[in-house]
PDB file of N, CA and C in Angstrom:
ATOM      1  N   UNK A   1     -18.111  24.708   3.027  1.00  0.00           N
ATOM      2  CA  UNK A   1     -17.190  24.858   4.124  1.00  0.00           C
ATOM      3  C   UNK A   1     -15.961  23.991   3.842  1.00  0.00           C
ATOM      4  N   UNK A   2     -14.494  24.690   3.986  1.00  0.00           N
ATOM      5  CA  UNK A   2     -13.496  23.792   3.714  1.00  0.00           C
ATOM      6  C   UNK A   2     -13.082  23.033   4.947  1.00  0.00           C
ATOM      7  N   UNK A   3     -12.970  21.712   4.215  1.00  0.00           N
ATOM      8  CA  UNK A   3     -12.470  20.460   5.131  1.00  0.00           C
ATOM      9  C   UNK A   3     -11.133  20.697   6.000  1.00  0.00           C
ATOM     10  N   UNK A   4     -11.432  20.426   7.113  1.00  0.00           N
ATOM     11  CA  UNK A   4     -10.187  20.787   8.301  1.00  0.00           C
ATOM     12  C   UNK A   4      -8.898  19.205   7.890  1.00  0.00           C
ATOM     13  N   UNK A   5      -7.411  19.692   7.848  1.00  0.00           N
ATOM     14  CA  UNK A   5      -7.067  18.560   8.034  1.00  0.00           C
ATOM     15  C   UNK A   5      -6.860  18.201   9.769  1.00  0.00           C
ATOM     16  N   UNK A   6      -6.739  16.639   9.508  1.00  0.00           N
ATOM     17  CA  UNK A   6      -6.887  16.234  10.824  1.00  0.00           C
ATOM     18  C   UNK A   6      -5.549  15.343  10.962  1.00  0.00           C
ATOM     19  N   UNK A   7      -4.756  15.773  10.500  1.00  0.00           N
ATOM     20  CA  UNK A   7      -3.618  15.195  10.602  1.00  0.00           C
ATOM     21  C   UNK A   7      -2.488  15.614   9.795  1.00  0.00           C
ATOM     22  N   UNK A   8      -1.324  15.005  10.056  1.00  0.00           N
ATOM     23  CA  UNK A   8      -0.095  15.491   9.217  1.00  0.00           C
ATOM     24  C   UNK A   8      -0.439  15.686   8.079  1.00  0.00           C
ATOM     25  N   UNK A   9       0.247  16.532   6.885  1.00  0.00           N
ATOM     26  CA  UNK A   9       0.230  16.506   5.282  1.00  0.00           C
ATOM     27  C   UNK A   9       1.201  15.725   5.060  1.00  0.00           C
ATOM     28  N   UNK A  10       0.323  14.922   3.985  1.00  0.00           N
ATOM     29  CA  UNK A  10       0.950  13.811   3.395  1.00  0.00           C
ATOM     30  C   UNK A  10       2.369  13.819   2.270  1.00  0.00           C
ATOM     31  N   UNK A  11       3.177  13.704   2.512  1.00  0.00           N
ATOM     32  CA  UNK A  11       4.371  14.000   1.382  1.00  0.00           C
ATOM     33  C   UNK A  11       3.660  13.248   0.145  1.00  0.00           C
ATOM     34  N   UNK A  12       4.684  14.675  -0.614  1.00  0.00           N
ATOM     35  CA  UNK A  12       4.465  13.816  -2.536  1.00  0.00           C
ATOM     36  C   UNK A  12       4.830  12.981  -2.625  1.00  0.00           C
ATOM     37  N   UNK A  13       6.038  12.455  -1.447  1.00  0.00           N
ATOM     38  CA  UNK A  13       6.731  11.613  -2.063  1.00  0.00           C
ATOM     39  C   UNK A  13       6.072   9.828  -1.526  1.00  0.00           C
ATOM     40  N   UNK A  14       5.128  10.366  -0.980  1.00  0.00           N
ATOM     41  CA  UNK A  14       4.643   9.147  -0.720  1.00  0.00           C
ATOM     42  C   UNK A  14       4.153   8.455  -1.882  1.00  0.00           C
ATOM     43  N   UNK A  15       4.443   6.876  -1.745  1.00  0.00           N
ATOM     44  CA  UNK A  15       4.217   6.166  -3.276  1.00  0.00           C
ATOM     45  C   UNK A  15       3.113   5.518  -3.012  1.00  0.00           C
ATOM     46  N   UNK A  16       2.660   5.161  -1.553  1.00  0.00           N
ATOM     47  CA  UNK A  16       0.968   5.078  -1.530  1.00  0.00           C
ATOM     48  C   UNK A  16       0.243   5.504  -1.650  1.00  0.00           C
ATOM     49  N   UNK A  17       0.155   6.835  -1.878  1.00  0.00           N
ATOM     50  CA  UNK A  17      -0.965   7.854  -1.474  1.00  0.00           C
ATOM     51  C   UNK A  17      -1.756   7.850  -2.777  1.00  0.00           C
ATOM     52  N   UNK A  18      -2.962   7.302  -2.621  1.00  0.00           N
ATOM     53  CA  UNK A  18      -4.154   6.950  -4.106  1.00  0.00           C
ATOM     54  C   UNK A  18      -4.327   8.461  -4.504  1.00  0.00           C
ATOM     55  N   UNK A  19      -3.836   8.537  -5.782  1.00  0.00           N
ATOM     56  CA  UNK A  19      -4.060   9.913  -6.586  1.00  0.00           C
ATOM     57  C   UNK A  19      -4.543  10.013  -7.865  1.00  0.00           C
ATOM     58  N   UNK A  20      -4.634   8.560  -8.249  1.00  0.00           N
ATOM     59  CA  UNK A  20      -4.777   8.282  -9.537  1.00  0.00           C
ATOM     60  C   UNK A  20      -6.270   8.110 -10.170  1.00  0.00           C
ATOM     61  N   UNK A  21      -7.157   8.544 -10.684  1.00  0.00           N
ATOM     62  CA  UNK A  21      -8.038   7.887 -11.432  1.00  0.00           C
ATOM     63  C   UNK A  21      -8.202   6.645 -12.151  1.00  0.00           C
ATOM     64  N   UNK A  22      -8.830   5.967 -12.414  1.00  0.00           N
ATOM     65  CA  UNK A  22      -8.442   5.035 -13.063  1.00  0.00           C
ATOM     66  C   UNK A  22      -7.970   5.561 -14.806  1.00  0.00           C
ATOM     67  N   UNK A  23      -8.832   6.203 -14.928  1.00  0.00           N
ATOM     68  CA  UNK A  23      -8.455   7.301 -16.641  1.00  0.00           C
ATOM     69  C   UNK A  23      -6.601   6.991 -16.735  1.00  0.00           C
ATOM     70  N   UNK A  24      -6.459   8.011 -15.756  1.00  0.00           N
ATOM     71  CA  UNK A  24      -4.762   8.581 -15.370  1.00  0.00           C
ATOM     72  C   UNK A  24      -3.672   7.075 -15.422  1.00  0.00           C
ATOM     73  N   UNK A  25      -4.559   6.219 -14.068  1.00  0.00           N
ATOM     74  CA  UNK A  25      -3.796   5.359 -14.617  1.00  0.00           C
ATOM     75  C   UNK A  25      -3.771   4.272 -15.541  1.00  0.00           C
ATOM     76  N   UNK A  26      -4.790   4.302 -16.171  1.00  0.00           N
ATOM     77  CA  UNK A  26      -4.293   3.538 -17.614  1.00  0.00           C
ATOM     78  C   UNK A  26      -3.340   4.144 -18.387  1.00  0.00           C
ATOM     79  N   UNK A  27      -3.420   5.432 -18.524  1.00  0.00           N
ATOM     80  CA  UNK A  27      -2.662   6.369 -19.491  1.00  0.00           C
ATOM     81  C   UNK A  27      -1.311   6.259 -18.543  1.00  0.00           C
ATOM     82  N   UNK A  28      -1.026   6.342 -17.539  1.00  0.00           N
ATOM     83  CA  UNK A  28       0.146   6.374 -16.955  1.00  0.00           C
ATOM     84  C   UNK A  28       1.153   4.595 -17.420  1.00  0.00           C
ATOM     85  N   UNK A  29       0.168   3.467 -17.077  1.00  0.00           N
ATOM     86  CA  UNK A  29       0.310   2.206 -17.325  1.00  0.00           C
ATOM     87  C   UNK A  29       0.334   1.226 -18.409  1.00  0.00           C
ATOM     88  N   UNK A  30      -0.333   2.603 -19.242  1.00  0.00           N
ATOM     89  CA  UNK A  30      -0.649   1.782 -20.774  1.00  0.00           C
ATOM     90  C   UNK A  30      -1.461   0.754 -20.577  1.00  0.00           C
ATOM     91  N   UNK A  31      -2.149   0.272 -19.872  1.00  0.00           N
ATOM     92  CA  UNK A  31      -3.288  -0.842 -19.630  1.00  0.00           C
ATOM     93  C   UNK A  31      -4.320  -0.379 -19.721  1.00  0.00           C
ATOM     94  N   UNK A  32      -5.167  -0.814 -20.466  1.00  0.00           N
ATOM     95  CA  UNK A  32      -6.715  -0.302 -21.164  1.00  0.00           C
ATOM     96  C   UNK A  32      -7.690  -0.313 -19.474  1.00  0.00           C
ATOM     97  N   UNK A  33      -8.566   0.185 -19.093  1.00  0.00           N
ATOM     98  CA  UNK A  33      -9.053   0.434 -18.139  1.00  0.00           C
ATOM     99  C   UNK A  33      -9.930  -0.952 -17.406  1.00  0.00           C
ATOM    100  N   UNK A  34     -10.486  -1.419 -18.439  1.00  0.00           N
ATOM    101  CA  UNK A  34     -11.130  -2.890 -18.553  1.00  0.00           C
ATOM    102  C   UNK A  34     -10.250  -3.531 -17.715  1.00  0.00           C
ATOM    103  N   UNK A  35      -9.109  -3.846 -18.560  1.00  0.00           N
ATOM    104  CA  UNK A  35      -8.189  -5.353 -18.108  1.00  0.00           C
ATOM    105  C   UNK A  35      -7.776  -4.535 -16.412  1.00  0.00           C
ATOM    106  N   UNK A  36      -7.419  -2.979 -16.254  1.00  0.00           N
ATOM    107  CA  UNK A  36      -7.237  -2.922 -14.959  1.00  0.00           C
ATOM    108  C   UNK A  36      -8.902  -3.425 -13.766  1.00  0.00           C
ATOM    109  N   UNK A  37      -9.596  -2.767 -14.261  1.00  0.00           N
ATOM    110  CA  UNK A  37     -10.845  -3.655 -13.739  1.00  0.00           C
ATOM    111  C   UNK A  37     -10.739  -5.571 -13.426  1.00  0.00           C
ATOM    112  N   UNK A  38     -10.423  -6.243 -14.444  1.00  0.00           N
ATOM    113  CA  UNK A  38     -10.167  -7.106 -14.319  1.00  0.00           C
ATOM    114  C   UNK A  38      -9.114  -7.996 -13.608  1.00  0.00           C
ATOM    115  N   UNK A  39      -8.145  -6.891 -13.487  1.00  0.00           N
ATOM    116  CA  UNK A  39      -6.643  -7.241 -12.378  1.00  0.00           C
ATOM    117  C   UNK A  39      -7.521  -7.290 -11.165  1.00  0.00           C
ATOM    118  N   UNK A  40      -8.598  -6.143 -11.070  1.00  0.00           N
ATOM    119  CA  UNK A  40      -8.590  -5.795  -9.479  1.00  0.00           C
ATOM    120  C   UNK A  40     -10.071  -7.139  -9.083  1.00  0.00           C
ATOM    121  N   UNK A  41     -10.736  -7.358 -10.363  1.00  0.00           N
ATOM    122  CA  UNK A  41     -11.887  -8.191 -10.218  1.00  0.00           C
ATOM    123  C   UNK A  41     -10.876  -9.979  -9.276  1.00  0.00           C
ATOM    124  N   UNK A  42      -9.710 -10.004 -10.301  1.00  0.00           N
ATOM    125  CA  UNK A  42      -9.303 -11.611  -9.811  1.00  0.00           C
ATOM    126  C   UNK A  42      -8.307 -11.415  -8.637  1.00  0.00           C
ATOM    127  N   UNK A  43      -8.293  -9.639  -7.905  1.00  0.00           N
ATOM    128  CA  UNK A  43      -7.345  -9.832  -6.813  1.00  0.00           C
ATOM    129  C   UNK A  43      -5.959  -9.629  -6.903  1.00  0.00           C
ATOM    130  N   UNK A  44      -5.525  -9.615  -8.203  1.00  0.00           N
ATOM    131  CA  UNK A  44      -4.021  -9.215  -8.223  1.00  0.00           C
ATOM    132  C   UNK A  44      -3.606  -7.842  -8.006  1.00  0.00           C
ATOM    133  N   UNK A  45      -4.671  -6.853  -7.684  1.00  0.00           N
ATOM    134  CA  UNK A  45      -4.416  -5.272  -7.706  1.00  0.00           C
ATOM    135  C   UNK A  45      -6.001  -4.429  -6.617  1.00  0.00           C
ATOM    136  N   UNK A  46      -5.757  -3.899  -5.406  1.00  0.00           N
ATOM    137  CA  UNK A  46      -6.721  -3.599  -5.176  1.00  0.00           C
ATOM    138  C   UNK A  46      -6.183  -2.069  -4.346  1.00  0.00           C
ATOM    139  N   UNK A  47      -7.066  -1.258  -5.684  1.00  0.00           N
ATOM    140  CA  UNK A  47      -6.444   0.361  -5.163  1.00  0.00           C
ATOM    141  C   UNK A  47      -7.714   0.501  -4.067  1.00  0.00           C
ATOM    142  N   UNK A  48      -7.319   2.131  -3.813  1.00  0.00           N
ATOM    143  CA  UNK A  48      -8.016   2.785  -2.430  1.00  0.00           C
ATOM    144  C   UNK A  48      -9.227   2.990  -3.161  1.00  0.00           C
ATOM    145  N   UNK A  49     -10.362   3.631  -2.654  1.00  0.00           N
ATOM    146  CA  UNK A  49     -11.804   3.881  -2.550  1.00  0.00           C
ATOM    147  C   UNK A  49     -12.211   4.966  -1.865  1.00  0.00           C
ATOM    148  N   UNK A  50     -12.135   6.011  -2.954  1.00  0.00           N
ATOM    149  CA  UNK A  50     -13.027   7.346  -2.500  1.00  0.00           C
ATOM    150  C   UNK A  50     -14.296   7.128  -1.426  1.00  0.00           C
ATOM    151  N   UNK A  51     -14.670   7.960  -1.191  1.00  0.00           N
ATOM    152  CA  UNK A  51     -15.823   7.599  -0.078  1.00  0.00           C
ATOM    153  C   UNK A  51     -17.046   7.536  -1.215  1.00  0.00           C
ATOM    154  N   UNK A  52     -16.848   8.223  -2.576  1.00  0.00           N
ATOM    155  CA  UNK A  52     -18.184   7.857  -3.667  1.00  0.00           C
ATOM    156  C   UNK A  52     -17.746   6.475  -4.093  1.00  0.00           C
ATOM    157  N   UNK A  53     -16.869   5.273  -3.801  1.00  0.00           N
ATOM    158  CA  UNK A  53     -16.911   5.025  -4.425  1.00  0.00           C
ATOM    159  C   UNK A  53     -15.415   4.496  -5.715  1.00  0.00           C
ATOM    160  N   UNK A  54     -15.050   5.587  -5.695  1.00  0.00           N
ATOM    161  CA  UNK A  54     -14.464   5.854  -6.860  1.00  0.00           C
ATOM    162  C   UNK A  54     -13.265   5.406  -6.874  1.00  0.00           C
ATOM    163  N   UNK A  55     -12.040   4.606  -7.770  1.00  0.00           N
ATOM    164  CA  UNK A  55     -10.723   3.927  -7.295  1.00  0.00           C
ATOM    165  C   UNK A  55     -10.321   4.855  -7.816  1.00  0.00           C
ATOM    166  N   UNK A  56      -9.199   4.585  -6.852  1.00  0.00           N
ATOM    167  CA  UNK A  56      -7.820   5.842  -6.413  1.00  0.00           C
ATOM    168  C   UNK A  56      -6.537   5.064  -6.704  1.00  0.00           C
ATOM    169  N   UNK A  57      -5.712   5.143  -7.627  1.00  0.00           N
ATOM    170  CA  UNK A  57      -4.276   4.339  -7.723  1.00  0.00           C
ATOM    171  C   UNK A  57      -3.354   5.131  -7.203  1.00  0.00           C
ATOM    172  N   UNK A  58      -2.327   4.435  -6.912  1.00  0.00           N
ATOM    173  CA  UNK A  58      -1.120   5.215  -6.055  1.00  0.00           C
ATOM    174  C   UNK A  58       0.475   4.448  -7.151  1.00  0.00           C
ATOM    175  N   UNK A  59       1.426   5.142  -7.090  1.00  0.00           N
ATOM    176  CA  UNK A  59       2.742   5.383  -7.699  1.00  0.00           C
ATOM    177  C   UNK A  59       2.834   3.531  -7.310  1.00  0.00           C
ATOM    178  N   UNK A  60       2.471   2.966  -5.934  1.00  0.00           N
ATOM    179  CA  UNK A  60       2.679   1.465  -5.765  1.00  0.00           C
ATOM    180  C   UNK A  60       1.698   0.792  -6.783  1.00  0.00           C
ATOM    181  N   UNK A  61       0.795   1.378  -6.925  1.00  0.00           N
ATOM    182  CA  UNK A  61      -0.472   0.448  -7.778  1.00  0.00           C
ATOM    183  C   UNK A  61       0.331   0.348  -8.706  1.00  0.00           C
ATOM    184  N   UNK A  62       0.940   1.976  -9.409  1.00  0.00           N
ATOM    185  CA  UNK A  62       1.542   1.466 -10.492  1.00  0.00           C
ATOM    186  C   UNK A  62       2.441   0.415 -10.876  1.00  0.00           C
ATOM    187  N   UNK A  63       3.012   0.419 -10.078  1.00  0.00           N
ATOM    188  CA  UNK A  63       4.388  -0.481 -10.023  1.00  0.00           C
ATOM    189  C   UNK A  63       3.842  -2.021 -10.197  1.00  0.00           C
ATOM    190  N   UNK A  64       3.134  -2.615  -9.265  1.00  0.00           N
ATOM    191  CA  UNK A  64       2.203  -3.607  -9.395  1.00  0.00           C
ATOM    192  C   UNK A  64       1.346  -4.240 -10.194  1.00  0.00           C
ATOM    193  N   UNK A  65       0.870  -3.025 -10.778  1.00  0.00           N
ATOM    194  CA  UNK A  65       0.339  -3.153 -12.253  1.00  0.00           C
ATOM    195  C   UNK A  65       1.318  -3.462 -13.493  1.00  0.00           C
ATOM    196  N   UNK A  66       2.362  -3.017 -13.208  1.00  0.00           N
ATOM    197  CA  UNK A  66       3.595  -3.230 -14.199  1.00  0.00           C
ATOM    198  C   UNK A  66       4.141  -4.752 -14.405  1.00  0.00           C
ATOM    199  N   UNK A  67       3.827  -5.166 -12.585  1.00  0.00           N
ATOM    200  CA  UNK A  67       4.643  -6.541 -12.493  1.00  0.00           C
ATOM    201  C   UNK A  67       3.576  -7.475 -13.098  1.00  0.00           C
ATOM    202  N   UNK A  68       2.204  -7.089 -13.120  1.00  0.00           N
ATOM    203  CA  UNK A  68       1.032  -8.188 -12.958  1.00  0.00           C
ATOM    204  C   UNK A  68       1.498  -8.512 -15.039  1.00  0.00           C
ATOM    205  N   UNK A  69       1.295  -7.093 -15.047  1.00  0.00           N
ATOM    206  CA  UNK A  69       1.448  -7.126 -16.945  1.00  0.00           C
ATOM    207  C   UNK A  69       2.795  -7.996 -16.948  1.00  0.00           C
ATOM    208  N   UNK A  70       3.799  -7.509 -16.871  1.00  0.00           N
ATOM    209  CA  UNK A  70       4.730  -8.311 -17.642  1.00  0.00           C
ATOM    210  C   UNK A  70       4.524  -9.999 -16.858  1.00  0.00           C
ATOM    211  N   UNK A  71       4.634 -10.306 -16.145  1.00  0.00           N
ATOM    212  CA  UNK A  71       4.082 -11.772 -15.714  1.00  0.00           C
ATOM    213  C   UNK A  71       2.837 -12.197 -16.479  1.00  0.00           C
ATOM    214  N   UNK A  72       1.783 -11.627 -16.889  1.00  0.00           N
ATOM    215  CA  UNK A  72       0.882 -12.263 -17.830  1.00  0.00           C
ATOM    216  C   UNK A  72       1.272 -12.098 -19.320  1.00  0.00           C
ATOM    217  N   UNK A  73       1.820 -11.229 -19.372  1.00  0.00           N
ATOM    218  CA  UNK A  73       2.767 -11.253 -21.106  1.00  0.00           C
ATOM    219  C   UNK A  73       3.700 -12.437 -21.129  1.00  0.00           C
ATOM    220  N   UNK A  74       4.269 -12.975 -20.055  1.00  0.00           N
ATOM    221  CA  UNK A  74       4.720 -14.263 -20.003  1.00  0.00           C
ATOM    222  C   UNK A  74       4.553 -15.361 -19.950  1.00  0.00           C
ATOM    223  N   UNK A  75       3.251 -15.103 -19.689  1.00  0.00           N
ATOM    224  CA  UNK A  75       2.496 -16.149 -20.107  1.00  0.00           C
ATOM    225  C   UNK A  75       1.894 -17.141 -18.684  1.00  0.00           C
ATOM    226  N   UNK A  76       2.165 -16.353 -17.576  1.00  0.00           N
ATOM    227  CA  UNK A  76       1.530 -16.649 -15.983  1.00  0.00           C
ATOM    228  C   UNK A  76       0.364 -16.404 -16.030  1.00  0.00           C
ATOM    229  N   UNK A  77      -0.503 -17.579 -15.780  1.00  0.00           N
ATOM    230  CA  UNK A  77      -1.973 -17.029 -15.471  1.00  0.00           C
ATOM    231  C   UNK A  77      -2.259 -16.671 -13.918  1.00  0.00           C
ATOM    232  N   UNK A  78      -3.486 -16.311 -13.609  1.00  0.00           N
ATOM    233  CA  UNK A  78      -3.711 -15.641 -12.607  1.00  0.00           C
ATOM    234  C   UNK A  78      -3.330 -16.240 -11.162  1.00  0.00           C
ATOM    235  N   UNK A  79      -3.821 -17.528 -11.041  1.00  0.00           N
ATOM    236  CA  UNK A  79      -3.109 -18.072  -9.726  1.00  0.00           C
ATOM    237  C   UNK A  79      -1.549 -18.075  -9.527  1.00  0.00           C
ATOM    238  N   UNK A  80      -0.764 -18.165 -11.114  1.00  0.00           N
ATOM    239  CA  UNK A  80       0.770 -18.016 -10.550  1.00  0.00           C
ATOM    240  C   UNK A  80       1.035 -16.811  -9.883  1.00  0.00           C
ATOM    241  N   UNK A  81       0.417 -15.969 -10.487  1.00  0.00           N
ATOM    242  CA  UNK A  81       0.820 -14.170 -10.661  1.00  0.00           C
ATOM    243  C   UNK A  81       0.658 -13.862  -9.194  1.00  0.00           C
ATOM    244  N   UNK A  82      -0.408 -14.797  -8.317  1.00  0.00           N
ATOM    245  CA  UNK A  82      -1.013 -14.460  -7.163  1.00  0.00           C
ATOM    246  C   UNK A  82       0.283 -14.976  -6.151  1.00  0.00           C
ATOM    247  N   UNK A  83       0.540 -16.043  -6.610  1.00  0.00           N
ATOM    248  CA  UNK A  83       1.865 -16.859  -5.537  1.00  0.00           C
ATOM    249  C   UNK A  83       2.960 -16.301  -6.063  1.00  0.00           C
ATOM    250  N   UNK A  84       3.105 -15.616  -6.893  1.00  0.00           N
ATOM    251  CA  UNK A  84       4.551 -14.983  -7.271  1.00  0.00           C
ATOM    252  C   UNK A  84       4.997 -13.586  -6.565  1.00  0.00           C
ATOM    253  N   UNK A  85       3.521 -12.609  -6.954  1.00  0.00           N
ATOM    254  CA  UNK A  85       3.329 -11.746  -5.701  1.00  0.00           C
ATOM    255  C   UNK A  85       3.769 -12.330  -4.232  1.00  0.00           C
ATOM    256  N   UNK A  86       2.984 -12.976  -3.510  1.00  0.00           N
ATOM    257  CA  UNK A  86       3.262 -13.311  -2.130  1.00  0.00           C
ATOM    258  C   UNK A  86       4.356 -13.798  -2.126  1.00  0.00           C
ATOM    259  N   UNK A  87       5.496 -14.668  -2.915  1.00  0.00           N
ATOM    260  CA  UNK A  87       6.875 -15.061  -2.768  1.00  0.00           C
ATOM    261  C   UNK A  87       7.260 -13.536  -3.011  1.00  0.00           C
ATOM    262  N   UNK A  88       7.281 -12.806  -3.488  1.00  0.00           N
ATOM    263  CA  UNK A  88       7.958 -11.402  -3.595  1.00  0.00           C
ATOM    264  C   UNK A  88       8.053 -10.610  -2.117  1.00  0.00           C
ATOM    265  N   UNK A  89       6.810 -10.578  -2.013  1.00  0.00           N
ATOM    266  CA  UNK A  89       6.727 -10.027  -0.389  1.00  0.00           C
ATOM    267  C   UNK A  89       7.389 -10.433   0.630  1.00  0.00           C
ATOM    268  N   UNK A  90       6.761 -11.610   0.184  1.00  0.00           N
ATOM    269  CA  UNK A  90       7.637 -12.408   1.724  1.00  0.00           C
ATOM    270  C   UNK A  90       9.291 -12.365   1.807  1.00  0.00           C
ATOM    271  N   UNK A  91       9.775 -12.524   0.261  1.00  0.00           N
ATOM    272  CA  UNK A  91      10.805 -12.166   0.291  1.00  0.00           C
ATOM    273  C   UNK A  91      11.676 -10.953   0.320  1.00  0.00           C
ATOM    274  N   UNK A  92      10.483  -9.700   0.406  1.00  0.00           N
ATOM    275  CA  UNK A  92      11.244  -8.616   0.797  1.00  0.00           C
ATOM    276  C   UNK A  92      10.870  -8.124   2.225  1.00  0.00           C
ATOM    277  N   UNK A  93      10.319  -9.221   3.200  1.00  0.00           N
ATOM    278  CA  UNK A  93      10.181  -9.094   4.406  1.00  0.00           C
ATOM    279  C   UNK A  93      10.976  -9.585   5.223  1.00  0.00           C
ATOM    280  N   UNK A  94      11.624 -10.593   4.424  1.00  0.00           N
ATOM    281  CA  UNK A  94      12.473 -11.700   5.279  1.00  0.00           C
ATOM    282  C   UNK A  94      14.370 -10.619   4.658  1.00  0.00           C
ATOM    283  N   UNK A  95      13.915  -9.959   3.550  1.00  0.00           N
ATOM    284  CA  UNK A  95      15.427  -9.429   3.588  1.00  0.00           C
ATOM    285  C   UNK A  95      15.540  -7.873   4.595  1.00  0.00           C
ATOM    286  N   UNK A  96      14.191  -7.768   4.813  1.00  0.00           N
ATOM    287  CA  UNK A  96      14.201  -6.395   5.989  1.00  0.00           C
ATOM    288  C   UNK A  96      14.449  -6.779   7.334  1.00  0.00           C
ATOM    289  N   UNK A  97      13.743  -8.145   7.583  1.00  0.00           N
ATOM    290  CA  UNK A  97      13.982  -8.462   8.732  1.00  0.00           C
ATOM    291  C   UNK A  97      15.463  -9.218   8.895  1.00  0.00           C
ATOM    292  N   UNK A  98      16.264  -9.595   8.298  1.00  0.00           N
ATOM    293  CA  UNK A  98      17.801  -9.963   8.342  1.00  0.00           C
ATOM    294  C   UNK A  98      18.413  -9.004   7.769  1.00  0.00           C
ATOM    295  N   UNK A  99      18.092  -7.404   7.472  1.00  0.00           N
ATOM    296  CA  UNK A  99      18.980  -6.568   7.482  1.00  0.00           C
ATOM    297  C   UNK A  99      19.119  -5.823   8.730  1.00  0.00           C
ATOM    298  N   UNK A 100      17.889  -6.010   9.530  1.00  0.00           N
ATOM    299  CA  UNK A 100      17.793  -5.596  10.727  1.00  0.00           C
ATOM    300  C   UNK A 100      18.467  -6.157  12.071  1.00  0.00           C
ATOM    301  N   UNK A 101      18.207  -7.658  11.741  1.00  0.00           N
ATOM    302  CA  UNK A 101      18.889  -8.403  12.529  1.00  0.00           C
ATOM    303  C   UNK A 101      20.325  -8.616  12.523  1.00  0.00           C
ATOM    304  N   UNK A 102      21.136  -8.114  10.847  1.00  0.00           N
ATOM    305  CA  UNK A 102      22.385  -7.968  11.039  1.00  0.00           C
ATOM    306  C   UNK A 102      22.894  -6.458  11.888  1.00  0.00           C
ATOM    307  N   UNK A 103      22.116  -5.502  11.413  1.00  0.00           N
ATOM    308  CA  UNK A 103      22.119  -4.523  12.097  1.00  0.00           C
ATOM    309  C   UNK A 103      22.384  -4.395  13.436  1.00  0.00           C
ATOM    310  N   UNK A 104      21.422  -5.383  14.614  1.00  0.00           N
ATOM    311  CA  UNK A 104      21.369  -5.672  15.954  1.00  0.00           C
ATOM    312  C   UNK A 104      22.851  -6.074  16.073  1.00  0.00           C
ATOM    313  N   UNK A 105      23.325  -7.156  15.125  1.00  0.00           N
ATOM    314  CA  UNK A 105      24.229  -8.031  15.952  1.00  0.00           C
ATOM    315  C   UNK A 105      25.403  -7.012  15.270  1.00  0.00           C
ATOM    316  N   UNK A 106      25.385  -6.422  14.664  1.00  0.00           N
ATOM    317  CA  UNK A 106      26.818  -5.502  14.047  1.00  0.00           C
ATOM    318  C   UNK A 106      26.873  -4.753  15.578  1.00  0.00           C
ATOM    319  N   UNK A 107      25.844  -3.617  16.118  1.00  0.00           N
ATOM    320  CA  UNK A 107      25.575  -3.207  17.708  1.00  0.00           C
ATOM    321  C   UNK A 107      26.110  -4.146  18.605  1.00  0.00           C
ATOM    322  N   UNK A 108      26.001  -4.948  18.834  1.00  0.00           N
ATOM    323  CA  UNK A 108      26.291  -5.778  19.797  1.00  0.00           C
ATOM    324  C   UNK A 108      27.425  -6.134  19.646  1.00  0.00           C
ATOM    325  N   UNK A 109      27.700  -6.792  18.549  1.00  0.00           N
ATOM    326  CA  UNK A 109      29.910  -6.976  18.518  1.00  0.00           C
ATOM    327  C   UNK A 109      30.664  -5.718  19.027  1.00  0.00           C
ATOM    328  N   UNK A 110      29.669  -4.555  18.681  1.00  0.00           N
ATOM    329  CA  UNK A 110      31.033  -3.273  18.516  1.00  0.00           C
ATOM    330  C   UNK A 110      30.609  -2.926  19.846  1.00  0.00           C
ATOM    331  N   UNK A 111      29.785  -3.244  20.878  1.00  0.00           N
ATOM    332  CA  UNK A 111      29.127  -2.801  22.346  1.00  0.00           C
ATOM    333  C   UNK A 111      30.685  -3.393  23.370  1.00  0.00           C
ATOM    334  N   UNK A 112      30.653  -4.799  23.261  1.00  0.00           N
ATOM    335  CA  UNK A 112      31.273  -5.569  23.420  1.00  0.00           C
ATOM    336  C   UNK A 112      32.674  -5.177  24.149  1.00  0.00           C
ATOM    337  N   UNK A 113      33.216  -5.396  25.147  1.00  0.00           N
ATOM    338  CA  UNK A 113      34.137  -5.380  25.598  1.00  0.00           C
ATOM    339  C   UNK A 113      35.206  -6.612  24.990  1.00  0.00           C
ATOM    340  N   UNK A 114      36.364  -6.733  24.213  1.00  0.00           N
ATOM    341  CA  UNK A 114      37.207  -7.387  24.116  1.00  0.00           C
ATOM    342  C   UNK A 114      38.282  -8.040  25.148  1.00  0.00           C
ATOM    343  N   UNK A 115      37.897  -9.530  24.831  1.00  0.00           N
ATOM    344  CA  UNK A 115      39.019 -10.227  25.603  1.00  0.00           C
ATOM    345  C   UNK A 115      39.716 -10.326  25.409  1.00  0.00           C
ATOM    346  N   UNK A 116      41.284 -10.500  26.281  1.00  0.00           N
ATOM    347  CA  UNK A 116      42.175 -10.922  26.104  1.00  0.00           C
ATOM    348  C   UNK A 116      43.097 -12.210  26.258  1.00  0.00           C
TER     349      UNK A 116
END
């Protein structure tokens, strides 16, 4: 019996959406399947989970996987790689949230009635 969807269809263009095998994405990543095992064993990478089971990478895994590699080709071991990640984030949270907040106040100058 085919599965009903139960919700919107998901765009291609979504870069989360786990599509990947792990096979696919080594071959997509060039990272031997092992060492991706091993990204996800110390926490620097943790894709989705089939209901067997099975990891699912997404277009973001990839990307992530890209950053983890070249930061350990540099010679970052695993705890930097971990605080370098979270300074990344945070820093692209804090530039969403002050693009937003310039946003508000750009609204509000131009709302503004001028004095004379």
């Amino acid at each position: 019996m085919p599965r009903r969807r139960t919700g919107p269809a998901k765009s291609t263009q979504d870069h989360s959406l786990p599509k990947y095998s792990i096979a696919v994405a080594a071959d997509l990543s060039g990272i031997p399947q092992q060492r991706l095992r091993r990204m996800e064993e110390s926490g620097l990478l943790t894709p989705n989970r089939t209901e067997g089971n099975t990891r699912r990478y997404s277009d973001d895994d990839l990307t992530q996987i890209a950053e983890v590699a070249d930061l350990a080709e540099a010679g970052v071991n695993a705890a930097g790689i971990h605080h370098i990640l979270a300074l990344r984030a945070e820093l692209a949270a804090l530039r969403a949230e002050n693009a937003e907040l310039r946003s508000l106040l750009a609204q509000n100058t131009d709302s503004k009635p001028a004095f004379m």
